[in-house]
Protein backbone atom coordinates (compact mmCIF):
# COMPACT_ATOMS: atom_id res chain seq x y z
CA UNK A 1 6.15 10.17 -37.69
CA UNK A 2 2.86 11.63 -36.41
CA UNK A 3 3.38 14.82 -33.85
CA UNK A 4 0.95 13.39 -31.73
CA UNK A 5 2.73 9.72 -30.81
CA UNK A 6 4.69 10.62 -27.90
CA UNK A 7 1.86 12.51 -26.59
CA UNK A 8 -0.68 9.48 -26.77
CA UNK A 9 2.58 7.39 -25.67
CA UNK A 10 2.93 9.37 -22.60
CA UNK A 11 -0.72 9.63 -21.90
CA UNK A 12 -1.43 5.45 -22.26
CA UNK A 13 1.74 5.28 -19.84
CA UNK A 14 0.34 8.05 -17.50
CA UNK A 15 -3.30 5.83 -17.88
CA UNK A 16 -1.46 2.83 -16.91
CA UNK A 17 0.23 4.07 -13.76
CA UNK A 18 -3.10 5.40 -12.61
CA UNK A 19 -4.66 1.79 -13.06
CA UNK A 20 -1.43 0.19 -11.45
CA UNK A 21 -2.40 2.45 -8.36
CA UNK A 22 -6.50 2.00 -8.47
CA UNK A 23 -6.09 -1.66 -8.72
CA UNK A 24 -3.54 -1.97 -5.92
CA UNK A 25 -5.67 0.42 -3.61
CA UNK A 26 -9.09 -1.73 -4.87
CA UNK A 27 -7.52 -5.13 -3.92
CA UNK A 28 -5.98 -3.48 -0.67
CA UNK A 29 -8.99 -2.68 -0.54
CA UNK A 30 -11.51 -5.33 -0.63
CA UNK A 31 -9.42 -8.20 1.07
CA UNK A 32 -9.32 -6.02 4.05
CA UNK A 33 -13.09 -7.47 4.58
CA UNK A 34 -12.96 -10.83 4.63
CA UNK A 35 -9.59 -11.04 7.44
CA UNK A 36 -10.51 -13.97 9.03
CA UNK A 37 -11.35 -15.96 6.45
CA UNK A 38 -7.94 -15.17 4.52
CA UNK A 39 -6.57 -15.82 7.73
CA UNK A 40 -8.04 -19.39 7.91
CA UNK A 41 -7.30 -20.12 4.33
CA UNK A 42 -3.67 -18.59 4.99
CA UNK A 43 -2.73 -20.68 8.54
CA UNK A 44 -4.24 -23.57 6.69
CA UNK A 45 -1.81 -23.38 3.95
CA UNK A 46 1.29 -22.50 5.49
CA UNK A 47 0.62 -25.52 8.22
CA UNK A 48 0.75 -25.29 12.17
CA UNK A 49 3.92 -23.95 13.29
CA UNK A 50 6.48 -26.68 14.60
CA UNK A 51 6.78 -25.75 18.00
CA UNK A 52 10.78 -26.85 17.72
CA UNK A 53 11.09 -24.99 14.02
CA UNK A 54 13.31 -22.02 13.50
CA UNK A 55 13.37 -19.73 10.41
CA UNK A 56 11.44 -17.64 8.56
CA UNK A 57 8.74 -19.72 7.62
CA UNK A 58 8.13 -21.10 11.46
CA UNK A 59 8.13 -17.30 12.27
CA UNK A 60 5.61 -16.50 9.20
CA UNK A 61 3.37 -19.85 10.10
CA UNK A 62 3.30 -18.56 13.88
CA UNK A 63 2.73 -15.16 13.07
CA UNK A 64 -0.33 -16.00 10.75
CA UNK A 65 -1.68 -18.15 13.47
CA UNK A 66 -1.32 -15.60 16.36
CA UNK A 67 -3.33 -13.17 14.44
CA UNK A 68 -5.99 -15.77 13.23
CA UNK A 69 -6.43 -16.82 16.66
CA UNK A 70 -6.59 -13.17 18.31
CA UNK A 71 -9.12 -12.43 15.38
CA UNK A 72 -11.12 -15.37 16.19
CA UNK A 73 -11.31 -14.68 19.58
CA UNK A 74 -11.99 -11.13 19.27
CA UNK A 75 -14.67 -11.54 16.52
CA UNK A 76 -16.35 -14.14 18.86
CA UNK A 77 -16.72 -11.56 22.11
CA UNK A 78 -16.62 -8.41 20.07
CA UNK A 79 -17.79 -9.09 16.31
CA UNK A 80 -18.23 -5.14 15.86
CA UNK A 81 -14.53 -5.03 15.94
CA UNK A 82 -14.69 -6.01 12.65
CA UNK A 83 -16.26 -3.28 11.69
CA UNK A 84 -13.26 -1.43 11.89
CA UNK A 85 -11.59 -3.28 8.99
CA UNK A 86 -14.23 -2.30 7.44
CA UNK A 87 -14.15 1.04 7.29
CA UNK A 88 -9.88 0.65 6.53
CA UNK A 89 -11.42 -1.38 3.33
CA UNK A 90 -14.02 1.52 2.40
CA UNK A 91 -11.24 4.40 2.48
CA UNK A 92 -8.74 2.22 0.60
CA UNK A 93 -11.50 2.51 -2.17
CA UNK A 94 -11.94 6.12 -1.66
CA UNK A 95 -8.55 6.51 -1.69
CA UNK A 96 -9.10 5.32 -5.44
CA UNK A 97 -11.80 6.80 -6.65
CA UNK A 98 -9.17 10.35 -6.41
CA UNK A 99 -7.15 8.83 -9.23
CA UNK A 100 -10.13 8.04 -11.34
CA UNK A 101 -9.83 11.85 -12.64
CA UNK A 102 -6.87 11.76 -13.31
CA UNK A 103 -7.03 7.97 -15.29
CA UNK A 104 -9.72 9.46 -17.22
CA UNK A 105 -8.59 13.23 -18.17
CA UNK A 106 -4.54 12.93 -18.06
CA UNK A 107 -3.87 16.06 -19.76
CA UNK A 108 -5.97 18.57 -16.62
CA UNK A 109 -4.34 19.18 -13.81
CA UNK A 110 -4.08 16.55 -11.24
CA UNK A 111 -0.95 17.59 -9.19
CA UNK A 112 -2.52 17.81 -6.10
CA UNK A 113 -4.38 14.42 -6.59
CA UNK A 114 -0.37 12.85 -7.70
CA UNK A 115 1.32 15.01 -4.85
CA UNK A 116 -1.15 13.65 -2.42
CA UNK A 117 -0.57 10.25 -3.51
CA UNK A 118 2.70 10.44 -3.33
CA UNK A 119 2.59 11.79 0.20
CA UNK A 120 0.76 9.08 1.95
CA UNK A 121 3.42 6.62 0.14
CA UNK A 122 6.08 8.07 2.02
CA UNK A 123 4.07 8.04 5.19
CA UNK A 124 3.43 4.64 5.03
CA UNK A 125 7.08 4.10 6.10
CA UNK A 126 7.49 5.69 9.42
CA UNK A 127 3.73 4.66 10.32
CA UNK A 128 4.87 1.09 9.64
CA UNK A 129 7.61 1.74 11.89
CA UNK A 130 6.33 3.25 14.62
CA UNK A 131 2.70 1.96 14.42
CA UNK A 132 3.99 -1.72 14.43
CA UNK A 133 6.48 -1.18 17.03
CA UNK A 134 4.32 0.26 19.45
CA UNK A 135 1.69 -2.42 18.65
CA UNK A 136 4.68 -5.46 19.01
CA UNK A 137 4.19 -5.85 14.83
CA UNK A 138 7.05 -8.18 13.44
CA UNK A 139 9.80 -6.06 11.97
CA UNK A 140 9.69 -8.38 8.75
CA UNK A 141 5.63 -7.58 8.56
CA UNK A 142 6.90 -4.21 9.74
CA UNK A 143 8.83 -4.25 6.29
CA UNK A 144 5.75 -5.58 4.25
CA UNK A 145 3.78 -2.92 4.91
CA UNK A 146 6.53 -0.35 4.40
CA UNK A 147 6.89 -2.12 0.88
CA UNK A 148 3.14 -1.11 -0.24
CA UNK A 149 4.67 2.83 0.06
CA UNK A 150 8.09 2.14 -1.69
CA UNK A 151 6.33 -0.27 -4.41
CA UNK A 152 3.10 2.49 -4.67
CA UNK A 153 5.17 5.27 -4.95
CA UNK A 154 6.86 4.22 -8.15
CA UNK A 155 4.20 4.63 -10.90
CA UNK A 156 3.42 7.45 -8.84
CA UNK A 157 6.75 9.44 -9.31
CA UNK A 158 6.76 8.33 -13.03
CA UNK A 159 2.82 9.51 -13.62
CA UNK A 160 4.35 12.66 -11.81
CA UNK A 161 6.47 13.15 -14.36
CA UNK A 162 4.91 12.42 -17.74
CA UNK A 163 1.96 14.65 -16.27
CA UNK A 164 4.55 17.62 -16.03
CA UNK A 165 4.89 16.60 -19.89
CA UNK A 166 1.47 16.44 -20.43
CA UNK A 167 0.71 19.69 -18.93
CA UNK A 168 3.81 21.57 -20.77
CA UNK A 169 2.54 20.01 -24.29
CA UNK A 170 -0.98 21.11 -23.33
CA UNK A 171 0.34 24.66 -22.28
């Protein structure tokens, strides 16, 4: 068996965590531009709440259209507010463009770009928490958006690793 397998093993694992992480971040990313229209497509899918329905789909369907109709409303006085979302779409893509190093050149050293990833994973949780208490956010949306940092942080952790590989074969 060739030396060099479980070295190009670890480094096409290593590449594939870093595109797992760029391509959630990009899609994060760019469908935090077009809100309202999701919205709209979204509330017209799931159907007008029942006003007598219970469960978790009446509280999703009212959810969905208590933020489509705040956004509508707001966009229509204040269409700058938008512009907001914006920006939350443009540093989701930064955000990505720090793993692009690391995606392309495995074996240099990217802790800092891993650890920092890794950091705003975990920080997602008690911002969700807080953030979306304080701003009267569902606690099963709440949960959602906590899920982005527990489901992000796994390739993370195992990039973290096979990089500490990657570095001591390197060494």
């Amino acid at each position: 068996m060739d030396a060099s397998a479980p070295l190009l093993h670890d480094i096409r694992r290593f590449r594939l965590c870093m595109t797992t992480i760029i391509a959630g971040l990009v899609l994060s990313g760019i469908t935090a531009f077009p809100l309202l229209a999701e919205l709209e497509l979204l509330a017209r899918g799931l159907g007008p709440p029942d006003p007598h329905g219970t469960g978790a789909v009446h509280g999703l369907q009212t959810w969905v259209t208590r933020v489509r109709d705040g956004l509508r409303t707001t966009y229509a006085a204040h269409p700058w507010i938008a512009y907001g979302t914006d920006w939350l779409a443009f540093g989701h893509l930064v955000i990505a463009l720090f793993f692009v190093g690391p995606l392309l050149h495995p074996t240099r050293d990217h802790r800092g770009n891993l650890a920092s990833g890794i950091a705003a994973c975990i920080a997602v949780v008690p911002l969700a928490c807080i953030a979306g208490q304080v701003r009267g956010i569902p606690w099963g949306w709440r949960m959602i958006d906590c899920a982005f940092g527990i489901v992000g942080i796994v390739p993370l952790l195992i990039a973290w690793r096979i990089h500490h590989r990657l570095r001591a074969a390197r060494l």
